[in-house]
Protein backbone atom coordinates (compact mmCIF):
# COMPACT_ATOMS: atom_id res chain seq x y z
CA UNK A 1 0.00 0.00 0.00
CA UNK A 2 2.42 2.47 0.67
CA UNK A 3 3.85 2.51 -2.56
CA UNK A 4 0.40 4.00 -3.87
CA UNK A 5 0.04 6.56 -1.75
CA UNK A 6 1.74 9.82 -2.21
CA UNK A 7 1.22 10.95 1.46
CA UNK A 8 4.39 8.00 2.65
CA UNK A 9 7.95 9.64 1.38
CA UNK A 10 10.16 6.50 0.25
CA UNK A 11 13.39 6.27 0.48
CA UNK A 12 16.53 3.91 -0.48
CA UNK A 13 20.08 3.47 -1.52
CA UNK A 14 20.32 3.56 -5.19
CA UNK A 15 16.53 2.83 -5.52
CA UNK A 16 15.45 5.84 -8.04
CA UNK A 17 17.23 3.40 -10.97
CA UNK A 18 16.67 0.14 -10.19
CA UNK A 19 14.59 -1.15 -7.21
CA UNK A 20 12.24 1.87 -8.63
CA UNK A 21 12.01 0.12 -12.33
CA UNK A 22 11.56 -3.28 -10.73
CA UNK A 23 8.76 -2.27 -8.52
CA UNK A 24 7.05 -0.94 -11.27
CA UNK A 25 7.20 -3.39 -13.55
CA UNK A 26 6.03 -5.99 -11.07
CA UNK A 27 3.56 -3.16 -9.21
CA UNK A 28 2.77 -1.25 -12.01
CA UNK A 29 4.05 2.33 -10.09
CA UNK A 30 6.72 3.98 -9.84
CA UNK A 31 7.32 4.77 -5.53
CA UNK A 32 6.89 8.54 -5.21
CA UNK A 33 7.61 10.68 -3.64
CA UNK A 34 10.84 8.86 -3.23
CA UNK A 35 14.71 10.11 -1.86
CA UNK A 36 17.45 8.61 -3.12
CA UNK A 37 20.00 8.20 -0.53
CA UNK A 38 22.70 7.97 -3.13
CA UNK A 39 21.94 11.08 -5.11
CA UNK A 40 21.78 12.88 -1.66
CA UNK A 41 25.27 11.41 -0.65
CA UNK A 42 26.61 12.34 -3.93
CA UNK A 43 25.70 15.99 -3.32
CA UNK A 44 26.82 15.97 0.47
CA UNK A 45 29.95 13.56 -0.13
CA UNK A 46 30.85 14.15 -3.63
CA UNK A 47 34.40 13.32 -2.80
CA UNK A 48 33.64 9.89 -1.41
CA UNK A 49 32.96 6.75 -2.63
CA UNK A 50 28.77 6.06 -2.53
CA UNK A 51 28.15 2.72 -1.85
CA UNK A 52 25.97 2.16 1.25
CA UNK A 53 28.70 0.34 3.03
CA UNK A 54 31.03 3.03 3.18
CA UNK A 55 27.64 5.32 4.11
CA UNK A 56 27.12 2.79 6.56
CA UNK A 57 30.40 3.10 8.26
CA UNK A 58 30.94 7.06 8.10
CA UNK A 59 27.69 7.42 9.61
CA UNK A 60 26.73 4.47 12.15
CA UNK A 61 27.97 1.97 14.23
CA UNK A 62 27.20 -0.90 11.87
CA UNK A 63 29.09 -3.60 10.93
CA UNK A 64 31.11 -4.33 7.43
CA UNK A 65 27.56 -6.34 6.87
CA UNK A 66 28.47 -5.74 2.68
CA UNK A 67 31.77 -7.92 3.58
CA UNK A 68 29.92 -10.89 3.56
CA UNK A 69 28.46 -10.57 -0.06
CA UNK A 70 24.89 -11.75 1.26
CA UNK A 71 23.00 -10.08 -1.23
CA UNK A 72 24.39 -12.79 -3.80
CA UNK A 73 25.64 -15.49 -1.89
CA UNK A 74 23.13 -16.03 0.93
CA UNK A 75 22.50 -19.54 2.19
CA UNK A 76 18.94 -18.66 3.30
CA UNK A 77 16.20 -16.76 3.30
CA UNK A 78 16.77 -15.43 6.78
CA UNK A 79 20.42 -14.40 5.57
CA UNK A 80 19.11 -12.76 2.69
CA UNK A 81 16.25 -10.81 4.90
CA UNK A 82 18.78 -10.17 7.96
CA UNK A 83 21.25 -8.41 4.75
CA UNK A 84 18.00 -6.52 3.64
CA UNK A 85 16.79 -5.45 7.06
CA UNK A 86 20.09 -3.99 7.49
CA UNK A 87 20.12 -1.99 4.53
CA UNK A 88 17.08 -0.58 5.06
CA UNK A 89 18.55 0.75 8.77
CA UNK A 90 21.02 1.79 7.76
CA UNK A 91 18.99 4.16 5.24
CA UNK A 92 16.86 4.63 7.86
CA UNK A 93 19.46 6.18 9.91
CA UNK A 94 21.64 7.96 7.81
CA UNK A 95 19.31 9.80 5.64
CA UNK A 96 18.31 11.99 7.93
CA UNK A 97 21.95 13.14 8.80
CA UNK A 98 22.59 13.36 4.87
CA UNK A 99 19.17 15.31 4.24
CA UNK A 100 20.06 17.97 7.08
CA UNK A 101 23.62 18.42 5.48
CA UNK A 102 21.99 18.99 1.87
CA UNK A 103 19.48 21.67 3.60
CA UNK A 104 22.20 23.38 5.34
CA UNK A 105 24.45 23.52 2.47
CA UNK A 106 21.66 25.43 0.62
CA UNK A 107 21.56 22.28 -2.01
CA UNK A 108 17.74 21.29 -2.42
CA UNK A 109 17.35 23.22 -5.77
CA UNK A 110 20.55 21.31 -6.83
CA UNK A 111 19.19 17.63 -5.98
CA UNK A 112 16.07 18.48 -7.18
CA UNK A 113 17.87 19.48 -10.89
CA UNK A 114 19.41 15.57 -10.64
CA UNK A 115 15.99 13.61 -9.65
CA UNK A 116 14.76 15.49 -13.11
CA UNK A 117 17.83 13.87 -14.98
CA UNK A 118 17.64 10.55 -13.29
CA UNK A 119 13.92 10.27 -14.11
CA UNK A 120 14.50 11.71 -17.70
CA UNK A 121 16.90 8.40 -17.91
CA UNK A 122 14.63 6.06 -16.39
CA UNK A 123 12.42 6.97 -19.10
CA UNK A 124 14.96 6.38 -21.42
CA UNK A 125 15.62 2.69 -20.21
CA UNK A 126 11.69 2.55 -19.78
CA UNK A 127 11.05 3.22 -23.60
CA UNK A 128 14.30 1.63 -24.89
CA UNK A 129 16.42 4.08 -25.50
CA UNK A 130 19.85 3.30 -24.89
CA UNK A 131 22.93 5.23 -24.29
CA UNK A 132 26.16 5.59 -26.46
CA UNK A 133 28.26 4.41 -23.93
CA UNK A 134 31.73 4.92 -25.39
CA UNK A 135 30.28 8.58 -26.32
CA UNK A 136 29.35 8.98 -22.32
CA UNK A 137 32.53 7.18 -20.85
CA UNK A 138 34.58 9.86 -23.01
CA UNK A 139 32.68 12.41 -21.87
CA UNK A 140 33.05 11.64 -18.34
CA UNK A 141 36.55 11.53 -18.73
CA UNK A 142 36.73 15.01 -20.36
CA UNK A 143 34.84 16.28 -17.66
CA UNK A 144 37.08 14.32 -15.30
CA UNK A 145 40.41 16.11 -17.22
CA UNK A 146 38.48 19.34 -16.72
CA UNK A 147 37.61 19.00 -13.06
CA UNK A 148 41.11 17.69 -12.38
CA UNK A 149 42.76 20.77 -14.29
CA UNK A 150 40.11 23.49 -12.46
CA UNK A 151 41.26 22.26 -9.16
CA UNK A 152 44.61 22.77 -9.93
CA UNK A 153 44.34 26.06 -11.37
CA UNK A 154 42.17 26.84 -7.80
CA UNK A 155 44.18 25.45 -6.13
CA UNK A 156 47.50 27.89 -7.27
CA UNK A 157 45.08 30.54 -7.04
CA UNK A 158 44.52 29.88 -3.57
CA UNK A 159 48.22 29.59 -2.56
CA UNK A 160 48.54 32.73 -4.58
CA UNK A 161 46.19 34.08 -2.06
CA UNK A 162 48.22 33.21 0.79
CA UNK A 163 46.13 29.85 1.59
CA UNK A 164 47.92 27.05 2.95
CA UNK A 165 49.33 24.48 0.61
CA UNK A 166 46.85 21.49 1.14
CA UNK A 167 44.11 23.71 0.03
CA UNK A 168 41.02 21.65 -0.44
CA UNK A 169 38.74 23.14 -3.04
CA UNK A 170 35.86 20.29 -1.54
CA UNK A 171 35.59 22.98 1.79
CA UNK A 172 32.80 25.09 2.27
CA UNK A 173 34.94 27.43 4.62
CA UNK A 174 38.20 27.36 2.70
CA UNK A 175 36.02 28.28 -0.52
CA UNK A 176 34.53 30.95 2.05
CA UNK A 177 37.82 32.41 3.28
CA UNK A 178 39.22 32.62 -0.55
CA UNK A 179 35.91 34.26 -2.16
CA UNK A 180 34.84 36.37 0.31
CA UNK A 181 37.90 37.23 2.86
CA UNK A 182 40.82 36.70 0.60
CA UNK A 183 39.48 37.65 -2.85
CA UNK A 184 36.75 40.92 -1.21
CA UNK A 185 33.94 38.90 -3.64
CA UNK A 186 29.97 40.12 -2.05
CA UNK A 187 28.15 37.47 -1.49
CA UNK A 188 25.34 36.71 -3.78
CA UNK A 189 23.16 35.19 -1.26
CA UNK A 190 23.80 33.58 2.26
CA UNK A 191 22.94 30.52 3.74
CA UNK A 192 19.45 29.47 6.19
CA UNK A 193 22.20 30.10 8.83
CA UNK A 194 23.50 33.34 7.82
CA UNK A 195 26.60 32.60 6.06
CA UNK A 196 27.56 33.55 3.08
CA UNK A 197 26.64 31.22 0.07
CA UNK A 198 29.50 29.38 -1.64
């Protein structure tokens, strides 16, 4: 039932892709309103890997549960569901923490931008479209080279700016201190909390 009801927010790790497609394929509907753990860790975390497990043990005091490789190799059904039920705590409990860092980072108009583009590719994989994917691997990797050679370049800004020489352009107060302190840039806009908007 609760997958029919818009009033019950879902939630998951990596669900918006996959569990999402399966459950409406064997449901008929698609689970909204839904959050993504994943796309909500990428936004908080984008410098960390995403899979629950490492979620799991950056925010709780569970187990290396993925160790064990249940999800494929379970000897019974009470394995399997013990794996699930974990999963789903872990969710349970770390969304929240990830959700309150999005807010406070000002990044809800950003996630919402990437649950259009995931569900503009569901419907892709819905309708059969399929991706070029040497095309898209090549143009990750240009946008990879480009990331790699911005951060440099910030990064000898930065130390042109006096900041200390393990710079990290990933921090919200170092980007502060160089925009706003260092470089005399207004702030376009500030944060719920006051600060300015990076």
């Amino acid at each position: 039932r609760a997958f029919f009801t818009s009033d019950v927010i879902k939630t998951g790790w990596n669900c918006t892709p996959f569990d999402g497609i399966v459950i409406e394929r064997v449901l008929g509907v698609f689970p909204k309103p839904v959050i993504d753990g994943i796309m909500v860790h990428r936004l908080v975390h984008p410098e960390y890997r995403h899979d629950l497990g490492f979620n799991g043990k950056q925010h709780t005091d569970v187990g290396a549960w993925k160790a064990a490789h249940t999800a494929t190799e379970a000897r019974t059904d009470k394995e399997l569901q013990e794996y699930c039920l974990i999963d789903c705590v872990v969710v349970a409990r770390t969304l929240p923490i990830l959700v309150g860092e999005m807010l406070k980072r000002d990044l809800r108009q950003v996630w919402e931008l990437d649950k259009m583009g995931q569900e503009f590719l569901r419907q892709c994989h819905i309708n059969g479209m399929w991706l070029d994917e040497d095309r898209r691997a090549a143009t990750e990797a240009d946008y990879a080279l480009r990331v790699a050679r911005g951060r440099v370049e910030l990064v000898e800004l930065a130390r042109g700016f006096g900041m200390m020489a393990d710079f990290n352009p990933g921090s919200v107060a170092q980007i502060s201190d160089l925009l706003f302190d260092r470089l005399g840039l207004d702030p376009v806009s500030e944060t719920k909390l006051g600060d300015p908007s990076t």
